[in-house]
N, C-alpha and C. Protein backbone atom coordinates (compact mmCIF):
# COMPACT_ATOMS: atom_id res chain seq x y z
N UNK A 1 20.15 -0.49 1.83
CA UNK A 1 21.55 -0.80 2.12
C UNK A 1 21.99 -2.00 1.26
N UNK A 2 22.62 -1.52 0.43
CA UNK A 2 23.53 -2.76 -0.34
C UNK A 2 24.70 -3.59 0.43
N UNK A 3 24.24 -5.11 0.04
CA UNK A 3 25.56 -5.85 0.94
C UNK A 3 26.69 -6.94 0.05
N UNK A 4 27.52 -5.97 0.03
CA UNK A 4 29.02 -7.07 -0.56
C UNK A 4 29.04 -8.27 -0.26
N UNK A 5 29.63 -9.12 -0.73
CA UNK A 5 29.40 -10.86 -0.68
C UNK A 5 30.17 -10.69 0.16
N UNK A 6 31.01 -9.70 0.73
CA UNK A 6 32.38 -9.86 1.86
C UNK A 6 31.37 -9.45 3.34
N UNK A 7 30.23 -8.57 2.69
CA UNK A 7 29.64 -8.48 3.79
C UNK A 7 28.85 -9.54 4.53
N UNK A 8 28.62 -10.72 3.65
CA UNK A 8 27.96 -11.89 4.16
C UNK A 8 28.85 -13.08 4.11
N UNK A 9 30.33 -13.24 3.66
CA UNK A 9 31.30 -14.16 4.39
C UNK A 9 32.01 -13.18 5.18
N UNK A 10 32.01 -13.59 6.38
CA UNK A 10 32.70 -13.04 7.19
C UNK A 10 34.21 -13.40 7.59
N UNK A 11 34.90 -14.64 7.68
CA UNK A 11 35.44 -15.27 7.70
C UNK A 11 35.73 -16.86 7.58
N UNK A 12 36.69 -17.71 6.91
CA UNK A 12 37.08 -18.94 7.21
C UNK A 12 36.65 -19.80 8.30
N UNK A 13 36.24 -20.69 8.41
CA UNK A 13 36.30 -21.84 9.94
C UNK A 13 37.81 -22.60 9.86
N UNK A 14 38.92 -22.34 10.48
CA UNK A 14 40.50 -23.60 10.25
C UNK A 14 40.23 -24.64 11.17
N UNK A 15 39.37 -25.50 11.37
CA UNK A 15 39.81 -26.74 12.38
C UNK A 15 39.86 -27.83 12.05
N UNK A 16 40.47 -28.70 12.53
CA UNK A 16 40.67 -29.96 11.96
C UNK A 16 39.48 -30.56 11.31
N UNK A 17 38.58 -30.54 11.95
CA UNK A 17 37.24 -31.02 11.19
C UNK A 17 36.93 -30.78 9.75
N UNK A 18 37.38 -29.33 9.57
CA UNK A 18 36.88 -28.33 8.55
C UNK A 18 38.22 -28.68 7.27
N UNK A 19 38.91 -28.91 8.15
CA UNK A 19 40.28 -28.95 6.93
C UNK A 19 40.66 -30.16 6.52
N UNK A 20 40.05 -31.68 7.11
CA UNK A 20 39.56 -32.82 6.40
C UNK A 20 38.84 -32.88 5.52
N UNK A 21 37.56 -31.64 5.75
CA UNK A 21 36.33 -32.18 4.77
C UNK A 21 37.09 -30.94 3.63
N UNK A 22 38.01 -30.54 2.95
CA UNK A 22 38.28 -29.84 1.85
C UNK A 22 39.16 -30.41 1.13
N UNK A 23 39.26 -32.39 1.18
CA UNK A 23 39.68 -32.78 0.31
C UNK A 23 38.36 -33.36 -0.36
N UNK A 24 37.29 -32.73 0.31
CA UNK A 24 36.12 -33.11 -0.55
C UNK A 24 35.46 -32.32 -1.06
N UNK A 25 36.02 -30.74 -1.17
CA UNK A 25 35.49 -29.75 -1.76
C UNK A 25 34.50 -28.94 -0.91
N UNK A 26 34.59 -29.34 0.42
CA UNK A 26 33.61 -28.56 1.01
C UNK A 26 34.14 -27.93 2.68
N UNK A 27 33.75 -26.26 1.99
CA UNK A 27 34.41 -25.64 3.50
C UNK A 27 33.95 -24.79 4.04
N UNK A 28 34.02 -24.35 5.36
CA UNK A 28 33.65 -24.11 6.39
C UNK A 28 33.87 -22.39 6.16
N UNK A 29 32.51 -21.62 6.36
CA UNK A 29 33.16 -20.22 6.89
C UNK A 29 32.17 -19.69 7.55
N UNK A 30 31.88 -18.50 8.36
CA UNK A 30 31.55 -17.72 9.17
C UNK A 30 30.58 -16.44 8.30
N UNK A 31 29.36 -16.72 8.41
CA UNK A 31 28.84 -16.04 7.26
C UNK A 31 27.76 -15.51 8.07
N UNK A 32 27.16 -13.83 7.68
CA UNK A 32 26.49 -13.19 8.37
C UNK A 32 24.88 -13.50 9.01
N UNK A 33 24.57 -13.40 10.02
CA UNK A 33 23.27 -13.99 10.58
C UNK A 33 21.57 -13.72 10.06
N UNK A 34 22.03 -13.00 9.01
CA UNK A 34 20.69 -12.36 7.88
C UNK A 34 20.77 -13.29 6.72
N UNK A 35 21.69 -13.70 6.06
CA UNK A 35 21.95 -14.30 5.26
C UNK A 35 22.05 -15.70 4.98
N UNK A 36 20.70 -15.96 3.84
CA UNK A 36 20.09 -17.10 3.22
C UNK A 36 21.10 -17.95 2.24
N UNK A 37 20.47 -19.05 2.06
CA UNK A 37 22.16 -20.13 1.15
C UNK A 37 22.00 -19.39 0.09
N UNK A 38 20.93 -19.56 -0.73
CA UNK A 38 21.12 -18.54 -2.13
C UNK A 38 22.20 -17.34 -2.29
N UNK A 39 22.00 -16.47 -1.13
CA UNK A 39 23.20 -15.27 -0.89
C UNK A 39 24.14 -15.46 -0.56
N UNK A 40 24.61 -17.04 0.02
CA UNK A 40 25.82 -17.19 0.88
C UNK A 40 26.48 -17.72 -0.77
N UNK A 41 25.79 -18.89 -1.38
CA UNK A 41 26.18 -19.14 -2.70
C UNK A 41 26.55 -18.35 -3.32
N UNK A 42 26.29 -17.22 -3.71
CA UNK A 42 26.36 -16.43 -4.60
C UNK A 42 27.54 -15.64 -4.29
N UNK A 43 27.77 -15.18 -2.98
CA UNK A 43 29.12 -14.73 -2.20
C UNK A 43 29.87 -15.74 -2.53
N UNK A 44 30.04 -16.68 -2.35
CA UNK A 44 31.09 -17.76 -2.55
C UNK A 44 31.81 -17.96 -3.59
N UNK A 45 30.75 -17.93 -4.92
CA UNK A 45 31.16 -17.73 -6.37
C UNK A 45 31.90 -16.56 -6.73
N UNK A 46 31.45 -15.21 -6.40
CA UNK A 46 31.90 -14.17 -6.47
C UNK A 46 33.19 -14.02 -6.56
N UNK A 47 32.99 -14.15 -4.92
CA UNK A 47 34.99 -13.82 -4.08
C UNK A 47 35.95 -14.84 -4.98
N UNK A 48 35.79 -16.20 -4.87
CA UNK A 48 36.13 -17.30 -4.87
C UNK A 48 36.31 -17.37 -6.25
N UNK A 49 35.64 -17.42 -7.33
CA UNK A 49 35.38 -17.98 -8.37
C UNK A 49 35.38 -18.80 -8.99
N UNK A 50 34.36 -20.00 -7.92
CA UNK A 50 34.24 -21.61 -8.10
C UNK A 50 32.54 -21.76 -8.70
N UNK A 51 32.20 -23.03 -8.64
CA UNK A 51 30.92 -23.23 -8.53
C UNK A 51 30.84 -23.75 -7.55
N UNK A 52 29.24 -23.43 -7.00
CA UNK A 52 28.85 -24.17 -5.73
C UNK A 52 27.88 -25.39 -5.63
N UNK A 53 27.81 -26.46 -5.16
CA UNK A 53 26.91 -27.22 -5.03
C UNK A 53 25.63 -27.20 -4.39
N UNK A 54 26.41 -27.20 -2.96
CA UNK A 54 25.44 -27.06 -1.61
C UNK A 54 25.77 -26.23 -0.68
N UNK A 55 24.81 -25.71 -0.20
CA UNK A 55 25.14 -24.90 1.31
C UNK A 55 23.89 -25.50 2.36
N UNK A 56 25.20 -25.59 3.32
CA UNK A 56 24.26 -26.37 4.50
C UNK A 56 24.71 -25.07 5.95
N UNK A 57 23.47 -25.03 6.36
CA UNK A 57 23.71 -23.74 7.40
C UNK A 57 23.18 -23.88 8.45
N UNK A 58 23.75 -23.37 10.12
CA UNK A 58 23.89 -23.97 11.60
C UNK A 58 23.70 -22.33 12.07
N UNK A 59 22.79 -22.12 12.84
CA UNK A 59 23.03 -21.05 13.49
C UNK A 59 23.69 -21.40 14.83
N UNK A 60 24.62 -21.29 15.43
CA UNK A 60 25.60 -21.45 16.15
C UNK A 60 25.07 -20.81 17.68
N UNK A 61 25.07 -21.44 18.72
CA UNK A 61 24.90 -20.31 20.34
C UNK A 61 26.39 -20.10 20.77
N UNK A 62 26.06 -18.81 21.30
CA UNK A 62 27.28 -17.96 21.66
C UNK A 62 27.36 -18.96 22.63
N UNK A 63 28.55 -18.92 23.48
CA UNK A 63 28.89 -19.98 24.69
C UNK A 63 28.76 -18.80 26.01
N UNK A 64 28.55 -19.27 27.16
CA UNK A 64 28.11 -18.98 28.23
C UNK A 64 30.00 -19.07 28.92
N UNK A 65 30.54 -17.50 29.30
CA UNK A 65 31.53 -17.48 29.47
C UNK A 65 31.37 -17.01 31.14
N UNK A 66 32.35 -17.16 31.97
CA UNK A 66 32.66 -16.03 32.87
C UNK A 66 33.79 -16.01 33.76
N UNK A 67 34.00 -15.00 34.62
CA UNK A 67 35.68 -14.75 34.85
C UNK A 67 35.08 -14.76 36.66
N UNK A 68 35.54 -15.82 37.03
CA UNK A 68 35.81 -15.74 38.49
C UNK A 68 34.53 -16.00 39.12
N UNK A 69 34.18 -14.90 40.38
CA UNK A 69 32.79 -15.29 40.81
C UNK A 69 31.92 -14.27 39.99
N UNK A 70 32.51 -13.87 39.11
CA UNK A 70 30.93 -13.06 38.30
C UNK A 70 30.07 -13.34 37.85
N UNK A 71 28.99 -12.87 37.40
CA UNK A 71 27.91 -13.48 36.30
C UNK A 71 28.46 -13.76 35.51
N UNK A 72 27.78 -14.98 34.92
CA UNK A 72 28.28 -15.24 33.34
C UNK A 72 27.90 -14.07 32.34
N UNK A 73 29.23 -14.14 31.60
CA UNK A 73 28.19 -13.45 30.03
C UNK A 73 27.97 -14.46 29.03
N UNK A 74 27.71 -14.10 28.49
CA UNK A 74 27.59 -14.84 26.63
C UNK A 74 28.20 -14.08 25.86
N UNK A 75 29.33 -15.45 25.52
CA UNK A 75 29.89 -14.59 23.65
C UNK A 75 28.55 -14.61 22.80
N UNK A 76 28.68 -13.91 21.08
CA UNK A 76 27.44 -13.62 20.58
C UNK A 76 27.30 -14.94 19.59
N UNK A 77 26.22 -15.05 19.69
CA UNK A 77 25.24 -16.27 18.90
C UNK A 77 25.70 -15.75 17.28
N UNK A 78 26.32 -17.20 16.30
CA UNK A 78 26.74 -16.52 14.71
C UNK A 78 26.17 -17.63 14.10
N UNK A 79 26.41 -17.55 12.68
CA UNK A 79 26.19 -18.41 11.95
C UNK A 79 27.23 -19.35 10.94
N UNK A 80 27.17 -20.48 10.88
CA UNK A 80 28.21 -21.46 9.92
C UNK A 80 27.57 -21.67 8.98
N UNK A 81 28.17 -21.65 7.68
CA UNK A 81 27.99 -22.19 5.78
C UNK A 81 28.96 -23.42 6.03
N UNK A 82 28.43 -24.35 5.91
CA UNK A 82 29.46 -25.39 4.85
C UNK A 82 28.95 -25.66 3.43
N UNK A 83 30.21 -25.30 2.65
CA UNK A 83 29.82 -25.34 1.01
C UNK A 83 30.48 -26.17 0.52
N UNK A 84 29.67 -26.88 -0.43
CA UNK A 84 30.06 -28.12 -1.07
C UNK A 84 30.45 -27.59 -2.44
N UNK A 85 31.63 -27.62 -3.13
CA UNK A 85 31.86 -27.45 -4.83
C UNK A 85 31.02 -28.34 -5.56
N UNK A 86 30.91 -27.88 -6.30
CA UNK A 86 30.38 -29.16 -7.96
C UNK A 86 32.31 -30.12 -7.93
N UNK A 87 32.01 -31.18 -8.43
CA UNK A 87 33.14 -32.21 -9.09
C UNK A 87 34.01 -30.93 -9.99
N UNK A 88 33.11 -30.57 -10.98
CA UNK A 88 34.39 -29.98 -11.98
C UNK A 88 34.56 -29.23 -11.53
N UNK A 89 34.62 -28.38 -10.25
CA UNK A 89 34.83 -26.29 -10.15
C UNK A 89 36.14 -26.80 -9.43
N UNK A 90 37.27 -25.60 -9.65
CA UNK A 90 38.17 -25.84 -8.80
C UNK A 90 38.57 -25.56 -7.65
N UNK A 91 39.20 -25.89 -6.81
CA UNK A 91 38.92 -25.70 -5.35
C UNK A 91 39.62 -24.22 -4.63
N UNK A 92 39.00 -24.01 -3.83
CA UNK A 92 39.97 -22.83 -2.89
C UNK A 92 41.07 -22.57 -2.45
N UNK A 93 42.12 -21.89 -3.70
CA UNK A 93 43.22 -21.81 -3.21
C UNK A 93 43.67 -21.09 -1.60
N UNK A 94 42.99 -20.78 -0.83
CA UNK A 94 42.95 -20.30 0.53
C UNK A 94 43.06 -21.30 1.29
N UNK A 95 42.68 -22.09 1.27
CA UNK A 95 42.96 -23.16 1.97
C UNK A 95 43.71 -24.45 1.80
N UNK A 96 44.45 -24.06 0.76
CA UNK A 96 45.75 -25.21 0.19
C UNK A 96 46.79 -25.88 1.12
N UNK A 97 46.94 -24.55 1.66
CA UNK A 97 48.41 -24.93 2.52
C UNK A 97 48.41 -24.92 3.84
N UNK A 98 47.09 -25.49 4.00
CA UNK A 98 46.95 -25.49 5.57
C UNK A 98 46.32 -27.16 5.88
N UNK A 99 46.29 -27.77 5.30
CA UNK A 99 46.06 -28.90 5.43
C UNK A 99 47.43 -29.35 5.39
């Protein structure tokens, strides 16, 4: 099974936290739970067409939810990339106008 770099970013992280640290070149996304920094890098460059510095990676626990007197469930356990650019690459126009 072949996997698209879209198949291992899954989506953006937008929170305030995340949208401070991208005046430093480094941002937040939602990247698949098989997938090593080398592959998350390499997705990043791809889609994006920056250079990457660093990838730093969190496997995330689902949170312990529940409605009323029921059992709890659990949302599902994912994983976070934060990627750092090199100085010279230019930055992600996706996230320009949200800061």
């Amino acid at each position: 099974m072949a996997t698209t770099a879209y198949d291992i970013i899954k989506r953006p992280i937008i929170t305030e936290q995340s949208m401070e640290q991208t005046e430093m070149k480094r941002y937040t996304f939602e990247v698949a739970k098989t997938a090593n920094k080398i592959e998350i890098a390499k997705a990043i460059e791809e889609i994006f067409g920056v250079k990457v510095a660093k990838v730093n990676t969190l496997n995330m626990q689902g949170k312990e939810k529940r409605m009323g007197a029921r059992p709890a469930g659990r949302r599902p356990s994912w994983k976070k990339a934060m990627v750092t650019l090199t100085a010279d690459s230019k930055s992600i126009e996706f996230f320009e106008g949200m800061v």
